[in-house]
C-alpha atoms as a PDB file:
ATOM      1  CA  UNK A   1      -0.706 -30.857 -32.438  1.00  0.00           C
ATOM      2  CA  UNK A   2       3.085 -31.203 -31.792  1.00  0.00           C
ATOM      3  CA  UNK A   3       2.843 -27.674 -29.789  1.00  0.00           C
ATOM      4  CA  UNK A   4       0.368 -29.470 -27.412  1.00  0.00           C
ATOM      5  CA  UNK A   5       2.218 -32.927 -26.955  1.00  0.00           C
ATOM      6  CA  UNK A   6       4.953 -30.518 -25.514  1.00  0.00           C
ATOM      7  CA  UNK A   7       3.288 -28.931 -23.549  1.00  0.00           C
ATOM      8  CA  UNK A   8       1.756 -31.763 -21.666  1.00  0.00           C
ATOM      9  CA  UNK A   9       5.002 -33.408 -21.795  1.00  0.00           C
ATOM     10  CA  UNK A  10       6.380 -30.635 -19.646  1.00  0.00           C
ATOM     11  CA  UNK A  11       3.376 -30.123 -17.275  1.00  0.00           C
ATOM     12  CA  UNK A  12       3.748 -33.902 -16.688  1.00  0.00           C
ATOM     13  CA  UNK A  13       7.687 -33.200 -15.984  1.00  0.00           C
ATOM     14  CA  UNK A  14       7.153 -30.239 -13.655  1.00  0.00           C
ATOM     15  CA  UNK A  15       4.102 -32.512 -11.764  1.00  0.00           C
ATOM     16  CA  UNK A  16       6.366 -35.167 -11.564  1.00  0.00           C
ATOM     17  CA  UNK A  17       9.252 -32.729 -10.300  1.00  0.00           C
ATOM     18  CA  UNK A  18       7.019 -31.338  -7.491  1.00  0.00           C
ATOM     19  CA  UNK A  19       6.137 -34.406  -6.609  1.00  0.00           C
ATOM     20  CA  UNK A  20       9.820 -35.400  -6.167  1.00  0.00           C
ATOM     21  CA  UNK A  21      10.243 -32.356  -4.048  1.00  0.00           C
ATOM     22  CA  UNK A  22       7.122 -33.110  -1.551  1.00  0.00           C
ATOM     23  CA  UNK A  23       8.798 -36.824  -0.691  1.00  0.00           C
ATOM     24  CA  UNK A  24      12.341 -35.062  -0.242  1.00  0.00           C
ATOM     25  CA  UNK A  25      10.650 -32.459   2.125  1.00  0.00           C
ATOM     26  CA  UNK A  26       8.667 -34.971   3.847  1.00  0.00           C
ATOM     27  CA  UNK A  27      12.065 -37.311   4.525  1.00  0.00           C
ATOM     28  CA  UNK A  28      13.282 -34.509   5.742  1.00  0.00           C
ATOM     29  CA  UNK A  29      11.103 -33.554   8.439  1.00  0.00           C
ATOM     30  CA  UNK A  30      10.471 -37.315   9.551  1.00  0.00           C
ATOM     31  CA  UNK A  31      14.805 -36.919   9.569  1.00  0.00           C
ATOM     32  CA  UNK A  32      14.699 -34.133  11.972  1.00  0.00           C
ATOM     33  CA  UNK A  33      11.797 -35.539  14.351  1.00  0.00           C
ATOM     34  CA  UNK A  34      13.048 -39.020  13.903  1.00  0.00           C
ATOM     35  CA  UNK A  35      12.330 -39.934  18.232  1.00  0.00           C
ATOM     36  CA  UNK A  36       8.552 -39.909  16.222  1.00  0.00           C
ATOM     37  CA  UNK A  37       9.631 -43.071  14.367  1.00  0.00           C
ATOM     38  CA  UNK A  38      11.523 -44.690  16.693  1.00  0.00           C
ATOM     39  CA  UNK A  39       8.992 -44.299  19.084  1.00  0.00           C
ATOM     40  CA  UNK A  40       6.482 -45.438  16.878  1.00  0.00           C
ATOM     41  CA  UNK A  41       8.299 -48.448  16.522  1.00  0.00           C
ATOM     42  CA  UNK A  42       8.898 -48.697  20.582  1.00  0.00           C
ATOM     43  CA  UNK A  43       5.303 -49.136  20.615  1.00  0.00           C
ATOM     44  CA  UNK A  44       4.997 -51.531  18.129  1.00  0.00           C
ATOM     45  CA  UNK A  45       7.800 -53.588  19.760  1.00  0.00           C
ATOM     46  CA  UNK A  46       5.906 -53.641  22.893  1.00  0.00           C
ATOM     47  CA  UNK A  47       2.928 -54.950  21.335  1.00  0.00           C
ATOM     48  CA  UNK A  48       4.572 -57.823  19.879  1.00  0.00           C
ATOM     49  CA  UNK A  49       5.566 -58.629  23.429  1.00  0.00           C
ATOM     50  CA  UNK A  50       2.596 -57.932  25.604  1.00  0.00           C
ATOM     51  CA  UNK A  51       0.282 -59.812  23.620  1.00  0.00           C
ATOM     52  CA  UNK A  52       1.648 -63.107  23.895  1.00  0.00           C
ATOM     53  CA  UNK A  53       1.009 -62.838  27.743  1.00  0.00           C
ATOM     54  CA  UNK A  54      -2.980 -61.658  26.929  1.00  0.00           C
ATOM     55  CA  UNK A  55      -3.373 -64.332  24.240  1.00  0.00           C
ATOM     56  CA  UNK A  56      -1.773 -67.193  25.831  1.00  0.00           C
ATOM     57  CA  UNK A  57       0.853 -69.802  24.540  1.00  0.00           C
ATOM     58  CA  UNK A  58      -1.755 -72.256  23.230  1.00  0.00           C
ATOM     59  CA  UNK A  59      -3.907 -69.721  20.952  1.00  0.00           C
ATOM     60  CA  UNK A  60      -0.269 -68.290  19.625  1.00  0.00           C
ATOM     61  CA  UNK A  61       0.282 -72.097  17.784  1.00  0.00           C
ATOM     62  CA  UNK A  62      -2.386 -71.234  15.718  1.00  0.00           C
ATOM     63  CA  UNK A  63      -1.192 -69.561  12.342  1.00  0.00           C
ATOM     64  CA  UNK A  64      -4.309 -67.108  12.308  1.00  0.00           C
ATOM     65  CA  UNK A  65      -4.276 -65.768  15.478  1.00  0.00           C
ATOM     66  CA  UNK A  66      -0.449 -65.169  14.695  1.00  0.00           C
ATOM     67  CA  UNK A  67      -1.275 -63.495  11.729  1.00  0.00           C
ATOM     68  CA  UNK A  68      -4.487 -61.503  13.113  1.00  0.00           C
ATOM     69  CA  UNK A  69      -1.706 -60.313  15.868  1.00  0.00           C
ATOM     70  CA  UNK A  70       0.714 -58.893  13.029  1.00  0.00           C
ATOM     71  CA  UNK A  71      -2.462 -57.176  11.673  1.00  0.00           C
ATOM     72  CA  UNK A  72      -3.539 -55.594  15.067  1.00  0.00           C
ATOM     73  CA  UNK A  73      -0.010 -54.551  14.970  1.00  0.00           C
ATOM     74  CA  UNK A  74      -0.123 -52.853  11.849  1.00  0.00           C
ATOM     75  CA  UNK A  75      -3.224 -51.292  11.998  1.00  0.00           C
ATOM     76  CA  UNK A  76      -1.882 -49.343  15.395  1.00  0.00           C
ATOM     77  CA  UNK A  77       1.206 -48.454  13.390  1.00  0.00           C
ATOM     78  CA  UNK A  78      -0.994 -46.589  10.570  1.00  0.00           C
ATOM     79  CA  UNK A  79      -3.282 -45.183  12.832  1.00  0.00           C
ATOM     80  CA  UNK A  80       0.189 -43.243  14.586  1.00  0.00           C
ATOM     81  CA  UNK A  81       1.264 -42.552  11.100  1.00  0.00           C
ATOM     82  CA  UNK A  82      -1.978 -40.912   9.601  1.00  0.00           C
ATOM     83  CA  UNK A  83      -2.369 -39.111  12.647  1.00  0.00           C
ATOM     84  CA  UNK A  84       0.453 -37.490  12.113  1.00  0.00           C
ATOM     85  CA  UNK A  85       0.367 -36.871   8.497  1.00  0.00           C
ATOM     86  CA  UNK A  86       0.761 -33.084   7.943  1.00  0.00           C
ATOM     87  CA  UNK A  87       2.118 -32.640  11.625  1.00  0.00           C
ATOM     88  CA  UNK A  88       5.979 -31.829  10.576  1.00  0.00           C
ATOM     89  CA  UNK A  89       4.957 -29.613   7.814  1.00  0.00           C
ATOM     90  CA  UNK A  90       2.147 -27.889  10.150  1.00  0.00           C
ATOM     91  CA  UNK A  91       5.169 -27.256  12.819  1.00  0.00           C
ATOM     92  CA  UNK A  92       7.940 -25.980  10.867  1.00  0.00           C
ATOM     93  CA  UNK A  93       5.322 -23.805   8.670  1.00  0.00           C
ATOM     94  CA  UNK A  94       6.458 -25.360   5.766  1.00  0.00           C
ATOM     95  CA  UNK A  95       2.932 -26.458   4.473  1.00  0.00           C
ATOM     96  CA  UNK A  96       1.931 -22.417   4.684  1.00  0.00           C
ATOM     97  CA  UNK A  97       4.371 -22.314   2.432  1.00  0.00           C
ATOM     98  CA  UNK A  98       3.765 -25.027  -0.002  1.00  0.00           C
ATOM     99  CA  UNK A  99       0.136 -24.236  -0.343  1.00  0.00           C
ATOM    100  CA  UNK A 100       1.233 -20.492  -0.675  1.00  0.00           C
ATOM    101  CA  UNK A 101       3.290 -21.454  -4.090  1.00  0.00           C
ATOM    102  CA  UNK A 102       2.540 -22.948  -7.393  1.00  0.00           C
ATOM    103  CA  UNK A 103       2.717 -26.602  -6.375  1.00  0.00           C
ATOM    104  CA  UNK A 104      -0.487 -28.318  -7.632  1.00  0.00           C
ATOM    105  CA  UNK A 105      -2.062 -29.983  -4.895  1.00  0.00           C
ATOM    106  CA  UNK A 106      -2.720 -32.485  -7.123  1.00  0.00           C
ATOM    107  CA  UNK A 107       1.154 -33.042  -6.660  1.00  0.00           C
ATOM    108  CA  UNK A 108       1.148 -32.335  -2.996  1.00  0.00           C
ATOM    109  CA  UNK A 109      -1.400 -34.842  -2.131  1.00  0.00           C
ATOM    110  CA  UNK A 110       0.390 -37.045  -4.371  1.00  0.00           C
ATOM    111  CA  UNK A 111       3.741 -36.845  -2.237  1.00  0.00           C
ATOM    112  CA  UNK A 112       2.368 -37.158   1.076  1.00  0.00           C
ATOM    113  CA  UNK A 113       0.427 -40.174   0.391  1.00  0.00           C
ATOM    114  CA  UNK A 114       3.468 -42.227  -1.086  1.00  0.00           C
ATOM    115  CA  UNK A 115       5.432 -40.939   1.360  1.00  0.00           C
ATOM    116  CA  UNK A 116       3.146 -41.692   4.152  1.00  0.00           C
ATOM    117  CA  UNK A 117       2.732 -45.705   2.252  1.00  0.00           C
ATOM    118  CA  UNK A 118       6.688 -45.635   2.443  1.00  0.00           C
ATOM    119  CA  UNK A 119       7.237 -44.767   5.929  1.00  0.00           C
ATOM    120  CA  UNK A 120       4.302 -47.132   7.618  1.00  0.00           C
ATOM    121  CA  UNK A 121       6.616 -50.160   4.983  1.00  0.00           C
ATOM    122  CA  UNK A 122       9.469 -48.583   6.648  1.00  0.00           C
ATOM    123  CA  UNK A 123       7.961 -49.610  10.495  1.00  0.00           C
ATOM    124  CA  UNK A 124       6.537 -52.984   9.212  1.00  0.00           C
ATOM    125  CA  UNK A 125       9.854 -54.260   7.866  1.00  0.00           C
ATOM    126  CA  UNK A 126      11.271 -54.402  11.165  1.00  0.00           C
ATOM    127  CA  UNK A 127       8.059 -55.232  13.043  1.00  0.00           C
ATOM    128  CA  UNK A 128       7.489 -57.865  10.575  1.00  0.00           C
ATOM    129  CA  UNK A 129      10.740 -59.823  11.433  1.00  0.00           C
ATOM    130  CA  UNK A 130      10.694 -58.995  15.230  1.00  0.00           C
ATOM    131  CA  UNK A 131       7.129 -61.048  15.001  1.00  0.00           C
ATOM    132  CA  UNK A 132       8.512 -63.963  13.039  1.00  0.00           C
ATOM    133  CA  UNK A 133      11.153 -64.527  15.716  1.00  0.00           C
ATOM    134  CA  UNK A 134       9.352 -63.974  18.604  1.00  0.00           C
ATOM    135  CA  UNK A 135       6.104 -65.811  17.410  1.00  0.00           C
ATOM    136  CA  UNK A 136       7.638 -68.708  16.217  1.00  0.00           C
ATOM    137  CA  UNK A 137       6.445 -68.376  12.606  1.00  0.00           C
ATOM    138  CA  UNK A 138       6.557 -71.833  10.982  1.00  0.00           C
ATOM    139  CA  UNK A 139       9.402 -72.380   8.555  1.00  0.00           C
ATOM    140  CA  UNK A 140       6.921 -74.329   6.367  1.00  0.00           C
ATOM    141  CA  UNK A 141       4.621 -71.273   5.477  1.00  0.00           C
ATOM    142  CA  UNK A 142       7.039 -68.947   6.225  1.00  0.00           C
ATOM    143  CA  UNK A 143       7.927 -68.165   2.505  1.00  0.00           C
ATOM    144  CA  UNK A 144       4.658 -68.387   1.182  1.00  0.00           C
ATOM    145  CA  UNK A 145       3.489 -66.361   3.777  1.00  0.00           C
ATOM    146  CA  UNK A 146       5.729 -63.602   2.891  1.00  0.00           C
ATOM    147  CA  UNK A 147       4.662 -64.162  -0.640  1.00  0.00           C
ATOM    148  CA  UNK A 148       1.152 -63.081   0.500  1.00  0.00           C
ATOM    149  CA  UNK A 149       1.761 -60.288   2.914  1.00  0.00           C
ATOM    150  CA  UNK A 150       4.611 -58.045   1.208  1.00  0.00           C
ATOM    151  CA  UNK A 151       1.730 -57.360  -1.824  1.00  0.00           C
ATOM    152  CA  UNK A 152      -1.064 -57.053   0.608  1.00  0.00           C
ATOM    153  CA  UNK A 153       0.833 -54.750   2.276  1.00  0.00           C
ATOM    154  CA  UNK A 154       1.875 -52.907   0.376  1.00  0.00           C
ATOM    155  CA  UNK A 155      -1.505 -52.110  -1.349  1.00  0.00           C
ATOM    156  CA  UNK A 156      -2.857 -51.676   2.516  1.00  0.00           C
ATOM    157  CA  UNK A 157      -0.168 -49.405   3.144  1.00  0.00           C
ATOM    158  CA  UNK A 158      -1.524 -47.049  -0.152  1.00  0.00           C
ATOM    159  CA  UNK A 159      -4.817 -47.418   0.112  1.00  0.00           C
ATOM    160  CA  UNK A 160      -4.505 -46.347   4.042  1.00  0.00           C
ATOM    161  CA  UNK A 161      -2.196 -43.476   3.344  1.00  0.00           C
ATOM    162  CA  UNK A 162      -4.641 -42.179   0.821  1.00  0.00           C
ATOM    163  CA  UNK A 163      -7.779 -42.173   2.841  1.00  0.00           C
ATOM    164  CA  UNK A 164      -5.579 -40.922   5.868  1.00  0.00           C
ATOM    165  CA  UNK A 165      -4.454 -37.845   3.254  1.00  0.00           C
ATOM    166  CA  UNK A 166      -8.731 -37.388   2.344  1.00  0.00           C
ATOM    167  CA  UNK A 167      -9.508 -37.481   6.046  1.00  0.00           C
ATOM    168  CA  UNK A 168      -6.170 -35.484   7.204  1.00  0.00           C
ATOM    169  CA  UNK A 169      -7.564 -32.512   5.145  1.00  0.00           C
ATOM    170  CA  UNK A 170     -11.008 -32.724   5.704  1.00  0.00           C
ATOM    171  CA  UNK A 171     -10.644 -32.277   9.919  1.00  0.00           C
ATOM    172  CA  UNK A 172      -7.654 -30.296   9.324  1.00  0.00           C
ATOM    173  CA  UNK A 173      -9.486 -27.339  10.380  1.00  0.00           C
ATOM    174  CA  UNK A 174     -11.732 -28.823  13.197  1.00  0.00           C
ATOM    175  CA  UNK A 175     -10.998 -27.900  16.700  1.00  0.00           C
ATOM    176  CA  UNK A 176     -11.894 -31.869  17.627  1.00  0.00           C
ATOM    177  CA  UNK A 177      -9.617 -33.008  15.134  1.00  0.00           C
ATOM    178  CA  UNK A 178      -8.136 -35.374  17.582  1.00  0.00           C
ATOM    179  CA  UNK A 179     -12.028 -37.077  17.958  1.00  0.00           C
ATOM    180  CA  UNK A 180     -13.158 -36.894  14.422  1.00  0.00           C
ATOM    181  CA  UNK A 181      -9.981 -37.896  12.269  1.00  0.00           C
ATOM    182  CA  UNK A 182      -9.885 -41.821  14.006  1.00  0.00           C
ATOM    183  CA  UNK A 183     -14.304 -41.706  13.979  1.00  0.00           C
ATOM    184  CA  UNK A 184     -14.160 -41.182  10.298  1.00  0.00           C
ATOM    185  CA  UNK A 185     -10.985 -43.051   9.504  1.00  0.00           C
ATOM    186  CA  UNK A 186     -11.118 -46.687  11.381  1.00  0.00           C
ATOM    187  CA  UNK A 187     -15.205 -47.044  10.040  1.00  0.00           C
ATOM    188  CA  UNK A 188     -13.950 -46.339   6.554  1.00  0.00           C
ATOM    189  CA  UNK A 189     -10.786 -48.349   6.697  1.00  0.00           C
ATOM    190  CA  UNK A 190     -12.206 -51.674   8.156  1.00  0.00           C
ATOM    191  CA  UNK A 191     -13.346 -52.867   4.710  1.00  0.00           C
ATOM    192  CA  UNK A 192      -9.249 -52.773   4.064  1.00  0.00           C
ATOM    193  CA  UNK A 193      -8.461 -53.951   7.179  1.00  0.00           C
ATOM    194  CA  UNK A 194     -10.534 -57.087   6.892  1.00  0.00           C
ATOM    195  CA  UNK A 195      -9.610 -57.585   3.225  1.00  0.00           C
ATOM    196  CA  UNK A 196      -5.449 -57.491   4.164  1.00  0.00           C
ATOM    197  CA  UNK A 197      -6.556 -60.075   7.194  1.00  0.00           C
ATOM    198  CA  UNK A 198      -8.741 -62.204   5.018  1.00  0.00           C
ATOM    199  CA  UNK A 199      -5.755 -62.593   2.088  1.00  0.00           C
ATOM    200  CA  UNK A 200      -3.050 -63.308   4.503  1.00  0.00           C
ATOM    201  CA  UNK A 201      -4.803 -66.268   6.551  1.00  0.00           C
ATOM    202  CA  UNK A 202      -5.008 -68.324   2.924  1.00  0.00           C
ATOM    203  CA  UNK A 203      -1.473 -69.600   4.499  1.00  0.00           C
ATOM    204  CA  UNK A 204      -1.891 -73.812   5.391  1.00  0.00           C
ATOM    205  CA  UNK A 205      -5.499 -75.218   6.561  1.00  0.00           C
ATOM    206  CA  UNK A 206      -6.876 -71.606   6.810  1.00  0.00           C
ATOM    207  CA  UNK A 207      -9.991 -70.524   5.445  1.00  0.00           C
ATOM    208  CA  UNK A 208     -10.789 -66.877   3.535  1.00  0.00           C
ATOM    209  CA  UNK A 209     -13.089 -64.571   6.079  1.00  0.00           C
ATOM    210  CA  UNK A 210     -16.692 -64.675   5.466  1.00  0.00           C
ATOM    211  CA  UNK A 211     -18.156 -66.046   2.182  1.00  0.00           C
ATOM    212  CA  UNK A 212     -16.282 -63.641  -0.321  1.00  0.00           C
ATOM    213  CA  UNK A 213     -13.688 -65.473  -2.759  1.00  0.00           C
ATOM    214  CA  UNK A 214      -9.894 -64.567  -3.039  1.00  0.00           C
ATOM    215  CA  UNK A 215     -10.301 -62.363  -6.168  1.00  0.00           C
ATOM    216  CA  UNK A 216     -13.169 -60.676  -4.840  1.00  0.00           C
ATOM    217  CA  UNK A 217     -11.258 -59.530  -1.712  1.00  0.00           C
ATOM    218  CA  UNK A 218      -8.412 -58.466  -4.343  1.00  0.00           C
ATOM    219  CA  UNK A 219     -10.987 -56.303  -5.584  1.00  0.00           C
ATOM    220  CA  UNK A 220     -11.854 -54.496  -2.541  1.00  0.00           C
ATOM    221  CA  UNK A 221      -8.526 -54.352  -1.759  1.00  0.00           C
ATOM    222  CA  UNK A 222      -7.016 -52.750  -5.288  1.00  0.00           C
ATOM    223  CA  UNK A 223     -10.229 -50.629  -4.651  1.00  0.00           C
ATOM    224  CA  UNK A 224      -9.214 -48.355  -1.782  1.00  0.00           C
ATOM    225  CA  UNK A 225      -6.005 -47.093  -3.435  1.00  0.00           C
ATOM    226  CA  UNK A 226      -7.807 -46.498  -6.596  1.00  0.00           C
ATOM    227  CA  UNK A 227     -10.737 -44.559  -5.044  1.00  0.00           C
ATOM    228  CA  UNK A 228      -9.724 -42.556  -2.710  1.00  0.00           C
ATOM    229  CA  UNK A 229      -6.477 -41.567  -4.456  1.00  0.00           C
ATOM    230  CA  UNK A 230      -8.845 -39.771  -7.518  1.00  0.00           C
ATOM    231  CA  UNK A 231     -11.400 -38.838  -5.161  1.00  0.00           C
ATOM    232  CA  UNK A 232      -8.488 -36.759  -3.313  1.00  0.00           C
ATOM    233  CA  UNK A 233      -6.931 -35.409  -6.570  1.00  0.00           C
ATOM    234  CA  UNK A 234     -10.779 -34.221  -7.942  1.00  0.00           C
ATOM    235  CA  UNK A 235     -10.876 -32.458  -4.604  1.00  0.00           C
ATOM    236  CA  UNK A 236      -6.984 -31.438  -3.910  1.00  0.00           C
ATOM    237  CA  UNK A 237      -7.834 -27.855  -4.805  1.00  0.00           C
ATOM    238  CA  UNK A 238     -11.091 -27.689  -2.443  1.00  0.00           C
ATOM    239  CA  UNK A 239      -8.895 -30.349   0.306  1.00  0.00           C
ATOM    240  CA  UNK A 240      -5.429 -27.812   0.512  1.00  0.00           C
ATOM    241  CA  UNK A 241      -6.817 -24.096   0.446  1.00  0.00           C
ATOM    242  CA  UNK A 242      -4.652 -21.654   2.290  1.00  0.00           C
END
């Protein structure tokens, strides 16, 4: 009985060690092709500044169309992300090589989608405060609005980067990857999208998004993560083949 406690204790050590590894790799890569973040985040800026002239300065006084903005925002800024999931590792060869060793790909599924959740926080952080500055962001519902978003957030930004990861590998192979990844990714990310919307405009006289309560849009929310993160480790060894 001891015999097999230790020897899950070390499988669980050497998982957690190769998943260590994946995140250093991927930091690595973004590192080297950093003009891909920074232009990412060009982009971003730009948004933040053309749509103030498409919206007008009246509908901007309202807090949801403010927040619906920061949304649109975000939702552009994952889409560049998971479109580029596997890219680095695709161009420097190294994920030839990491499917060609003894990493799980439990593990290496694992890595990329925290990594991925880290770096689309990484581009919201600054987006984030570029929009409360140039939107005008009340002081009033500016704390509890940040109270809201950052765990919204950051439970859009996993549940994205795992359905990206499912997605990422399942056109990975398609010559019209470029047409099928965002057809199969924006249909089944909208129930997300609309749940990280619907939380965030419960900020001053706002009302919740259709005729679901708070908790239940918790639920969908917490559900993406959860689902699609085991449906991608039940299928990492049929997802990652060589």
């Amino acid at each position: 009985m001891k015999t097999n406690y230790n020897i899950k204790k070390i499988d669980f050590s050497n998982w957690f060690s190769y998943f260590i590894f994946i995140n250093k790799i991927s930091c690595r890569s973004i590192w080297v092709r950093k003009a891909s973040w920074f232009g990412t985040l060009l982009f971003a800026g730009c948004l933040l500044i053309l749509f103030p002239f498409g919206l007008g300065t009246e509908a901007l006084q309202r807090n949801d169309v403010q927040i619906g903005s920061l949304w649109i925002i975000n939702e552009f800024i994952a889409a560049l992300v998971i479109g580029r999931m596997f890219s680095p590792e695709q161009e420097s060869y190294a994920l030839d090589y990491l499917l060609s060793s003894r990493i799980p790909r439990a593990a290496l599924l694992a890595g990329k989608i925290s990594f991925t959740s880290l770096q689309i926080l990484s581009l919201q952080i600054p987006v984030t405060f570029l929009w409360v500055i140039l939107y005008n962001v009340q002081s009033s519902i500016l704390i509890e609005l940040l109270k809201t978003i950052v765990p919204v957030s950051l439970i859009f930004n996993l549940g994205t980067a795992s359905l990206g990861a499912l997605v990422s590998c399942l056109t990975a192979r398609s010559l019209a990857k470029e047409i099928l990844q965002p057809m199969l990714f924006f249909p089944l990310q909208s129930g997300l999208l609309l749940a990280a919307v619907s939380l965030s405009l419960q900020i001053g006289d706002n009302v919740l998004l259709g005729a679901f309560s708070s908790s239940a849009w918790w639920t969908i929310l917490s559900a993406y993560p959860i689902l699609f993160t085991a449906l991608g480790f039940v299928l990492s060894n049929v997802l990652l083949q060589e």
